[in-house]
PDB file of N, CA and C in Angstrom:
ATOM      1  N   UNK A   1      46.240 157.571 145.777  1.00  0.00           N
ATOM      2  CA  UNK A   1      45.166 158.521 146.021  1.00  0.00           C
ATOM      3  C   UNK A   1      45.754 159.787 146.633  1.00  0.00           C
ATOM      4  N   UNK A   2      45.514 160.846 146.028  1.00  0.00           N
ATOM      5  CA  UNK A   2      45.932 161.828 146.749  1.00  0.00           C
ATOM      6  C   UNK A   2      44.863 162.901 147.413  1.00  0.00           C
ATOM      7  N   UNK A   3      44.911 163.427 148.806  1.00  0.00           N
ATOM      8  CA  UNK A   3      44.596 164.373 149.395  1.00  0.00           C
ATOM      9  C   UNK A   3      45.000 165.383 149.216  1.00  0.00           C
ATOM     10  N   UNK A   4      43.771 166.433 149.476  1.00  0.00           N
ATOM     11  CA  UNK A   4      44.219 167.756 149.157  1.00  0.00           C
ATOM     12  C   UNK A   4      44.105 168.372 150.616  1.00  0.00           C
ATOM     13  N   UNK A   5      44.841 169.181 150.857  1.00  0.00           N
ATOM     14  CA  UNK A   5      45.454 169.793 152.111  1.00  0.00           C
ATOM     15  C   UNK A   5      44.664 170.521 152.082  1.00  0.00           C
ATOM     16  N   UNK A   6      43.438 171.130 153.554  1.00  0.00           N
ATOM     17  CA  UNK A   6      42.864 172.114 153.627  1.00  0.00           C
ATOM     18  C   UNK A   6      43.350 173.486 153.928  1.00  0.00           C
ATOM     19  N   UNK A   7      44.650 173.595 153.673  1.00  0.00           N
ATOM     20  CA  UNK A   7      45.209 174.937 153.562  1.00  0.00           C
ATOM     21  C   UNK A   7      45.163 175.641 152.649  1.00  0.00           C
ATOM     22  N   UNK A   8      45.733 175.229 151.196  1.00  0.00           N
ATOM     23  CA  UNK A   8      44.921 175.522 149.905  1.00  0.00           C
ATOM     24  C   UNK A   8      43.844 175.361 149.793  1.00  0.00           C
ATOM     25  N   UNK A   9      43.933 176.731 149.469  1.00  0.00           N
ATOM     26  CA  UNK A   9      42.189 177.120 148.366  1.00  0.00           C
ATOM     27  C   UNK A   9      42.385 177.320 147.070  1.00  0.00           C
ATOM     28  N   UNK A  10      41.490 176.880 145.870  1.00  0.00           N
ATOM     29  CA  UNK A  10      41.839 177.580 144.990  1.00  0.00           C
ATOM     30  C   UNK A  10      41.949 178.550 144.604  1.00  0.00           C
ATOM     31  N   UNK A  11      42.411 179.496 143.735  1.00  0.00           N
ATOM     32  CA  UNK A  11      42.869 180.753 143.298  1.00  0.00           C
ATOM     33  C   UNK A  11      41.322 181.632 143.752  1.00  0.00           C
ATOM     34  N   UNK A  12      40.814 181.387 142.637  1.00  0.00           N
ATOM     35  CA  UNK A  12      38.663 182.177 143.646  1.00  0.00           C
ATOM     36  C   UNK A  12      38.907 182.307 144.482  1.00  0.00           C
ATOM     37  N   UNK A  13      38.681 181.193 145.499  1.00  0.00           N
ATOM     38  CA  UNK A  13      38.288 181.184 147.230  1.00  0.00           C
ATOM     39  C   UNK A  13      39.081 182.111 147.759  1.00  0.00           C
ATOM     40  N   UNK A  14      40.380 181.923 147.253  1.00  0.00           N
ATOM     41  CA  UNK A  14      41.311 183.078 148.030  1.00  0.00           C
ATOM     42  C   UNK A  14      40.992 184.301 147.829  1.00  0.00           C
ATOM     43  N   UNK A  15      41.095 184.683 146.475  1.00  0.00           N
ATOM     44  CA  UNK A  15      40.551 186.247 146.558  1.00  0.00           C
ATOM     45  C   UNK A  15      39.317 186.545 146.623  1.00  0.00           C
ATOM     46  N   UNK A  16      38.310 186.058 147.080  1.00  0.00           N
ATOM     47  CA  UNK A  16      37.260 185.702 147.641  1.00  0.00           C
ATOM     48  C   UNK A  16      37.188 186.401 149.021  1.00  0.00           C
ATOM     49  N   UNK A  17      38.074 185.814 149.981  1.00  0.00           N
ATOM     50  CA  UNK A  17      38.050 185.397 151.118  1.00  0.00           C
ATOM     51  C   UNK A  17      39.613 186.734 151.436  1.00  0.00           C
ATOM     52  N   UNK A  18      40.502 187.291 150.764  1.00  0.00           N
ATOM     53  CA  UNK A  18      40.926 188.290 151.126  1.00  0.00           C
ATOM     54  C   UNK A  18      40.311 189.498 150.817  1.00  0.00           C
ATOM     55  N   UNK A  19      39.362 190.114 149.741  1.00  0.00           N
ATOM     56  CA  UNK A  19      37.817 190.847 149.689  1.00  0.00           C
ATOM     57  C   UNK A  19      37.414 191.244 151.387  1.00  0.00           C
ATOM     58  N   UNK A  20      37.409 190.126 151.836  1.00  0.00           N
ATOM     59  CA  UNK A  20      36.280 190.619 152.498  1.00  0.00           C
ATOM     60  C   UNK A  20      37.375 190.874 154.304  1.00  0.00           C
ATOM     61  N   UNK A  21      38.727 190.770 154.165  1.00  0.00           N
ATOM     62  CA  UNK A  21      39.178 190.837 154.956  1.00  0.00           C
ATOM     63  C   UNK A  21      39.666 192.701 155.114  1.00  0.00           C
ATOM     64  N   UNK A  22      40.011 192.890 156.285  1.00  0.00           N
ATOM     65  CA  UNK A  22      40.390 194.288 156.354  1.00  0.00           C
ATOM     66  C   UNK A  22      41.001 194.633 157.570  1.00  0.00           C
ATOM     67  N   UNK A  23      42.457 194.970 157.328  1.00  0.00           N
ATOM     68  CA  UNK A  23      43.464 195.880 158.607  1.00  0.00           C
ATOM     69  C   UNK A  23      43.439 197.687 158.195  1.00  0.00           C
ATOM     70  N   UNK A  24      42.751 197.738 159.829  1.00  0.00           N
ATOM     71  CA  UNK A  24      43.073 199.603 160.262  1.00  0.00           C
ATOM     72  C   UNK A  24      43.860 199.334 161.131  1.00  0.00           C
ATOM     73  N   UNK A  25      44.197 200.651 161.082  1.00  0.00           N
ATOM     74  CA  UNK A  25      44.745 200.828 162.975  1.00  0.00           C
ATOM     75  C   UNK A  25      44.122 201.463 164.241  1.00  0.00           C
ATOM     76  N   UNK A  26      44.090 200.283 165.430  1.00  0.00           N
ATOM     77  CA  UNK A  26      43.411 200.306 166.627  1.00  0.00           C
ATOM     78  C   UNK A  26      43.740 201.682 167.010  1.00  0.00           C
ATOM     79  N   UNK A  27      42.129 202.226 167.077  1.00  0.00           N
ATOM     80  CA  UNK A  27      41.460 203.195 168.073  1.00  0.00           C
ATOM     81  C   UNK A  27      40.628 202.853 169.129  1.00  0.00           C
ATOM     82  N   UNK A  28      41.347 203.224 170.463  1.00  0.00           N
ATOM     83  CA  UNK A  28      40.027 202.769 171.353  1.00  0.00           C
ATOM     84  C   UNK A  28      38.634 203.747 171.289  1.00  0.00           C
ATOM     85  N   UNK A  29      37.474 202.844 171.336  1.00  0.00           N
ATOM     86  CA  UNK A  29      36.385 203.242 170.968  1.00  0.00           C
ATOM     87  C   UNK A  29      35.539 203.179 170.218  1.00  0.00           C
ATOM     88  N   UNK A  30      36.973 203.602 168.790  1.00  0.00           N
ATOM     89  CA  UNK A  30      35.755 203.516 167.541  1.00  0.00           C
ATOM     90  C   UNK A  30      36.424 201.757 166.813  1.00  0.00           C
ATOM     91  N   UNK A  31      37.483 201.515 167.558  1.00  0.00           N
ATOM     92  CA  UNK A  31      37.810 200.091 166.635  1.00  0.00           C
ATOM     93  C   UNK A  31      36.580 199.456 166.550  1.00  0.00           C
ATOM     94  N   UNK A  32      36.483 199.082 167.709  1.00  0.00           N
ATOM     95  CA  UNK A  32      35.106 198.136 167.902  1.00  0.00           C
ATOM     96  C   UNK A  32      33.906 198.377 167.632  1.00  0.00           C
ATOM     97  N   UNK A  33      33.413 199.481 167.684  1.00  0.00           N
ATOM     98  CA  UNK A  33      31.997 199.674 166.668  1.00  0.00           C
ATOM     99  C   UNK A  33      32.243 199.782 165.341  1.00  0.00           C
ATOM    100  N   UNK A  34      33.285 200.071 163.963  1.00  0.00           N
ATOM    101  CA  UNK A  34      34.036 199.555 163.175  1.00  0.00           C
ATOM    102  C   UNK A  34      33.487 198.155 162.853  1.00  0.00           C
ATOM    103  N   UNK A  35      34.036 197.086 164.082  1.00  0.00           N
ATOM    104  CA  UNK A  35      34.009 195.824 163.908  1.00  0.00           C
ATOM    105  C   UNK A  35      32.614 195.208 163.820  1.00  0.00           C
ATOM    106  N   UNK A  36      31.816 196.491 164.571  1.00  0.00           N
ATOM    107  CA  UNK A  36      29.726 195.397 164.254  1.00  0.00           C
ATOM    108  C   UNK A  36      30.047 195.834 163.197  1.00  0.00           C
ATOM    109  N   UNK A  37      30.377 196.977 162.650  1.00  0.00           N
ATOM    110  CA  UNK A  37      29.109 197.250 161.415  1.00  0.00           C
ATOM    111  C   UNK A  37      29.911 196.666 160.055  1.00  0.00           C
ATOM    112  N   UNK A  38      30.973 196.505 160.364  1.00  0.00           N
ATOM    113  CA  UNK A  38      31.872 195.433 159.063  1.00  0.00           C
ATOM    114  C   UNK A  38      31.497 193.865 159.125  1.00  0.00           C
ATOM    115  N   UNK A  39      31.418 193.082 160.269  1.00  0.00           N
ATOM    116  CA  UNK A  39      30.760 192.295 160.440  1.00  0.00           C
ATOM    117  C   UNK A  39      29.233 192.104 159.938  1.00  0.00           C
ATOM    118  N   UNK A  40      28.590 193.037 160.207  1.00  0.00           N
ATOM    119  CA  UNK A  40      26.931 192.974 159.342  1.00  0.00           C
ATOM    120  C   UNK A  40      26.979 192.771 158.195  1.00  0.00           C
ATOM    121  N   UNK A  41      28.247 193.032 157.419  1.00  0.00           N
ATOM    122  CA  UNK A  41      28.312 193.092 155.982  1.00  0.00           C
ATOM    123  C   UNK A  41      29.654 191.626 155.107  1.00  0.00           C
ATOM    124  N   UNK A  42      29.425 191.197 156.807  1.00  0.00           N
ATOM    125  CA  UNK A  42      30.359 189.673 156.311  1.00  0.00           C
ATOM    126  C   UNK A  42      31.874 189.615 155.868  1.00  0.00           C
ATOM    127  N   UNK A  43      32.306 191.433 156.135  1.00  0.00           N
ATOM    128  CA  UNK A  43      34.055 191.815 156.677  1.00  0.00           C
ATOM    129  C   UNK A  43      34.697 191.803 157.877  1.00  0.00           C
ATOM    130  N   UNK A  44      35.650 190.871 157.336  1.00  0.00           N
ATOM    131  CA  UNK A  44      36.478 190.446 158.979  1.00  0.00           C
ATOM    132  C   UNK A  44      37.484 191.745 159.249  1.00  0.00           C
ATOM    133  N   UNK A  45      37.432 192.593 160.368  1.00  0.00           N
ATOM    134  CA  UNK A  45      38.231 193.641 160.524  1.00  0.00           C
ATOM    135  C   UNK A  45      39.485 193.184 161.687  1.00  0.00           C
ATOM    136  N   UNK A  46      40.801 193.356 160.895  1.00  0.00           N
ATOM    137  CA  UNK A  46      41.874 193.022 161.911  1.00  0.00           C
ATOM    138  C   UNK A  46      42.822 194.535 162.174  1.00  0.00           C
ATOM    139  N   UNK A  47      43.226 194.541 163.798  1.00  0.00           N
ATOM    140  CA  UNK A  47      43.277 195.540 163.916  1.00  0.00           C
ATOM    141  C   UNK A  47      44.974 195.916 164.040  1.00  0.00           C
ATOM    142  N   UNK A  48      45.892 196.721 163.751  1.00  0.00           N
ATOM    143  CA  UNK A  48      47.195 196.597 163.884  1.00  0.00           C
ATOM    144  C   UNK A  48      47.381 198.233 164.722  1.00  0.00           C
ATOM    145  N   UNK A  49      48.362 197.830 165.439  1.00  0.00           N
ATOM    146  CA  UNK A  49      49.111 198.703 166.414  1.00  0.00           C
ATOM    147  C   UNK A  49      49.503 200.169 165.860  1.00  0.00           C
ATOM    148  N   UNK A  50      49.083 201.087 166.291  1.00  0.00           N
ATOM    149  CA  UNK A  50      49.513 202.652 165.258  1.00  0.00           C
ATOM    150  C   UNK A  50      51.040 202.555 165.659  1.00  0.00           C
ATOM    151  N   UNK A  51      51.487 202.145 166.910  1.00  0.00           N
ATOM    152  CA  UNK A  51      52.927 202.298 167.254  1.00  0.00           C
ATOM    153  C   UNK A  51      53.568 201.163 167.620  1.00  0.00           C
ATOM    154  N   UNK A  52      54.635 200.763 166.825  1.00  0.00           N
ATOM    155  CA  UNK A  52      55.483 199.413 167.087  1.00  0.00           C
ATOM    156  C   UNK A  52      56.615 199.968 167.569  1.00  0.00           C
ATOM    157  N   UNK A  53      57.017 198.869 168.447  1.00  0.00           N
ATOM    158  CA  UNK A  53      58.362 198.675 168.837  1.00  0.00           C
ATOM    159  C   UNK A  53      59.098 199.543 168.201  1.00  0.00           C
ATOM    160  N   UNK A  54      59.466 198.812 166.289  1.00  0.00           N
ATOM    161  CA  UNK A  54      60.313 199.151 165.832  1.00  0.00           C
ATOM    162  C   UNK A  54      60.403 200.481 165.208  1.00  0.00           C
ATOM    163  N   UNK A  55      58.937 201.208 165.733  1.00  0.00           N
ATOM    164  CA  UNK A  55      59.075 202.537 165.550  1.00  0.00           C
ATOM    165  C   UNK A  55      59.756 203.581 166.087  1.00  0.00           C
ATOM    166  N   UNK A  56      59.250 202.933 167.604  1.00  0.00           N
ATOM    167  CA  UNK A  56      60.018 203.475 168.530  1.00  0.00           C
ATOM    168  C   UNK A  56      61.785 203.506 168.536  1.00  0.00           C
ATOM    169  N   UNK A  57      62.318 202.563 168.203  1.00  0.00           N
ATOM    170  CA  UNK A  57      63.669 201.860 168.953  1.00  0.00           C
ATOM    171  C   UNK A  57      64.439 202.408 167.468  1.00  0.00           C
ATOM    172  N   UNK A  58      64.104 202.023 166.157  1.00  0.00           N
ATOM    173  CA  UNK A  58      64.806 202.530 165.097  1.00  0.00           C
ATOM    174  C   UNK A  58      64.637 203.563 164.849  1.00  0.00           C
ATOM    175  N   UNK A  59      65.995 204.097 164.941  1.00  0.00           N
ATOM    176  CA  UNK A  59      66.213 205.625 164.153  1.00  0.00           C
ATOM    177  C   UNK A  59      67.795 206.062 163.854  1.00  0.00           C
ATOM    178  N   UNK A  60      68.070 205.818 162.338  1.00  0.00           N
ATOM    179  CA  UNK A  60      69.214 205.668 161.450  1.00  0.00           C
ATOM    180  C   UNK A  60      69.785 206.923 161.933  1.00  0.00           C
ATOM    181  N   UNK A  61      69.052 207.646 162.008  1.00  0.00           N
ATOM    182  CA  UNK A  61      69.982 209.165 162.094  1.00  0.00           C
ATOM    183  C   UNK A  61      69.722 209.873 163.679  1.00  0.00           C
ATOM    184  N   UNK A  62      70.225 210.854 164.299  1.00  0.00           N
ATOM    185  CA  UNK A  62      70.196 211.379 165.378  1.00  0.00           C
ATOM    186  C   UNK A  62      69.443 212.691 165.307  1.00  0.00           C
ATOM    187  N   UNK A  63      68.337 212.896 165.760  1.00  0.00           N
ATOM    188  CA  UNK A  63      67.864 214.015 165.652  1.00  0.00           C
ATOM    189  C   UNK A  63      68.670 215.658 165.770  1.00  0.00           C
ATOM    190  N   UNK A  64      68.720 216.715 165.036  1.00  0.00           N
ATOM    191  CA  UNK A  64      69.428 217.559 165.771  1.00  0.00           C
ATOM    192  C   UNK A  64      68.757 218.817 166.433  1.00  0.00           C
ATOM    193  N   UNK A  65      69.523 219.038 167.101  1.00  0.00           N
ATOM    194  CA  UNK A  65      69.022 219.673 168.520  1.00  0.00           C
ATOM    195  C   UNK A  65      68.442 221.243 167.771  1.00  0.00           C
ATOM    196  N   UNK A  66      67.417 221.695 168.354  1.00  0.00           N
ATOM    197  CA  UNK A  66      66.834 222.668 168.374  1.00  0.00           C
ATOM    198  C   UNK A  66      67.753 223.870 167.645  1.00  0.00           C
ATOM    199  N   UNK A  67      68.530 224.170 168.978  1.00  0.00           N
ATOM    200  CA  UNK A  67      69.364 225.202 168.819  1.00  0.00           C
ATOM    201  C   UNK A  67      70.355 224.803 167.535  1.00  0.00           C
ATOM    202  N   UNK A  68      70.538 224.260 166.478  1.00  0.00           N
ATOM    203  CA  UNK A  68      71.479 223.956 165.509  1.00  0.00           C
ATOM    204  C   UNK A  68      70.455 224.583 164.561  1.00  0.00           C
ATOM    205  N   UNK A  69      68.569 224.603 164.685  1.00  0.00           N
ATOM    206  CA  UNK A  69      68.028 224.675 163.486  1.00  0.00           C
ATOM    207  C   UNK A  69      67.989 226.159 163.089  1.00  0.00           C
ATOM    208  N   UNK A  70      68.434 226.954 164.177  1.00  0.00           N
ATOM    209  CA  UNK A  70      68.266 228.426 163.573  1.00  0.00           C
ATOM    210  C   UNK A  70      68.294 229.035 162.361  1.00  0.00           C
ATOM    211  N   UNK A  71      68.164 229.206 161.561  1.00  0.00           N
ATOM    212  CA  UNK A  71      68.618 230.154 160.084  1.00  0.00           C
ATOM    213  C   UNK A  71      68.698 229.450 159.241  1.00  0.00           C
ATOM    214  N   UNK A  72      67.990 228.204 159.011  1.00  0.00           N
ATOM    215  CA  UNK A  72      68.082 227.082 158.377  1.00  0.00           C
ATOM    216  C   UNK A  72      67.006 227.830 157.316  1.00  0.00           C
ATOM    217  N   UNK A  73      67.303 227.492 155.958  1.00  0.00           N
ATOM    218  CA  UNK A  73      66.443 227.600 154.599  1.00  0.00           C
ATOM    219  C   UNK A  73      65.980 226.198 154.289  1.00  0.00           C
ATOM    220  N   UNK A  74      64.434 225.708 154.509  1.00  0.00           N
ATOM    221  CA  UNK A  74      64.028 225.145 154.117  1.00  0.00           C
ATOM    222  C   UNK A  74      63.622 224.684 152.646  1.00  0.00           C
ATOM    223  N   UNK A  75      63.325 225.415 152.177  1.00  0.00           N
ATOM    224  CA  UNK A  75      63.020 225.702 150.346  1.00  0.00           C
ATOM    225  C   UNK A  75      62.334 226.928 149.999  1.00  0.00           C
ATOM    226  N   UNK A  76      63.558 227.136 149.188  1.00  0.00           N
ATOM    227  CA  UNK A  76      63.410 228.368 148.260  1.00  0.00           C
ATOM    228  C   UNK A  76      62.158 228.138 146.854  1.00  0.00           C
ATOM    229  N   UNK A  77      61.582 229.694 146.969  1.00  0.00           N
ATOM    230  CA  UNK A  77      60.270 229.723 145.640  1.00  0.00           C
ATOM    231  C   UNK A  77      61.324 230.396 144.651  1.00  0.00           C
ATOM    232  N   UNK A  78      61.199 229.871 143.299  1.00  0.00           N
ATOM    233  CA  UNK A  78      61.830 231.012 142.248  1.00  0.00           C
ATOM    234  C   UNK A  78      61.018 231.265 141.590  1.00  0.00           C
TER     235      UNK A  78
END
């Protein structure tokens, strides 16, 4: 006899059930009134961080300093 694991859903249920799911990024204030009025309509709202860690901490290249940008040509019109 085999059991079916309530972790699987079938193929439907799932996209079913990701429909109605939804990530912004947390604003204090308006996240949460966001969250009634998506809720009234039976959308689960999840909220993600505007600034991570790895935003902060990674950076491949070194910014350069002010004084280097002088006389710099950004892009030319022809």
């Amino acid at each position: 006899q085999m059991v079916e694991s309530p972790r699987f859903k079938p193929s439907g249920e799932d996209k079913k059930d990701r429909r109605n799911n939804r990530v912004i990024p947390y604003v204090a204030g308006v996240s949460e009134k966001l969250r009634r009025v998506f809720s009234k309509h039976n959308i689960s709202v999840y909220f993600r961080p505007s600034n991570t860690l790895r935003q902060k901490l990674v950076h491949p290249k070194d910014k350069t300093p002010k004084h280097k940008l002088n006389n710099v040509v950004c892009a030319v019109q022809c």
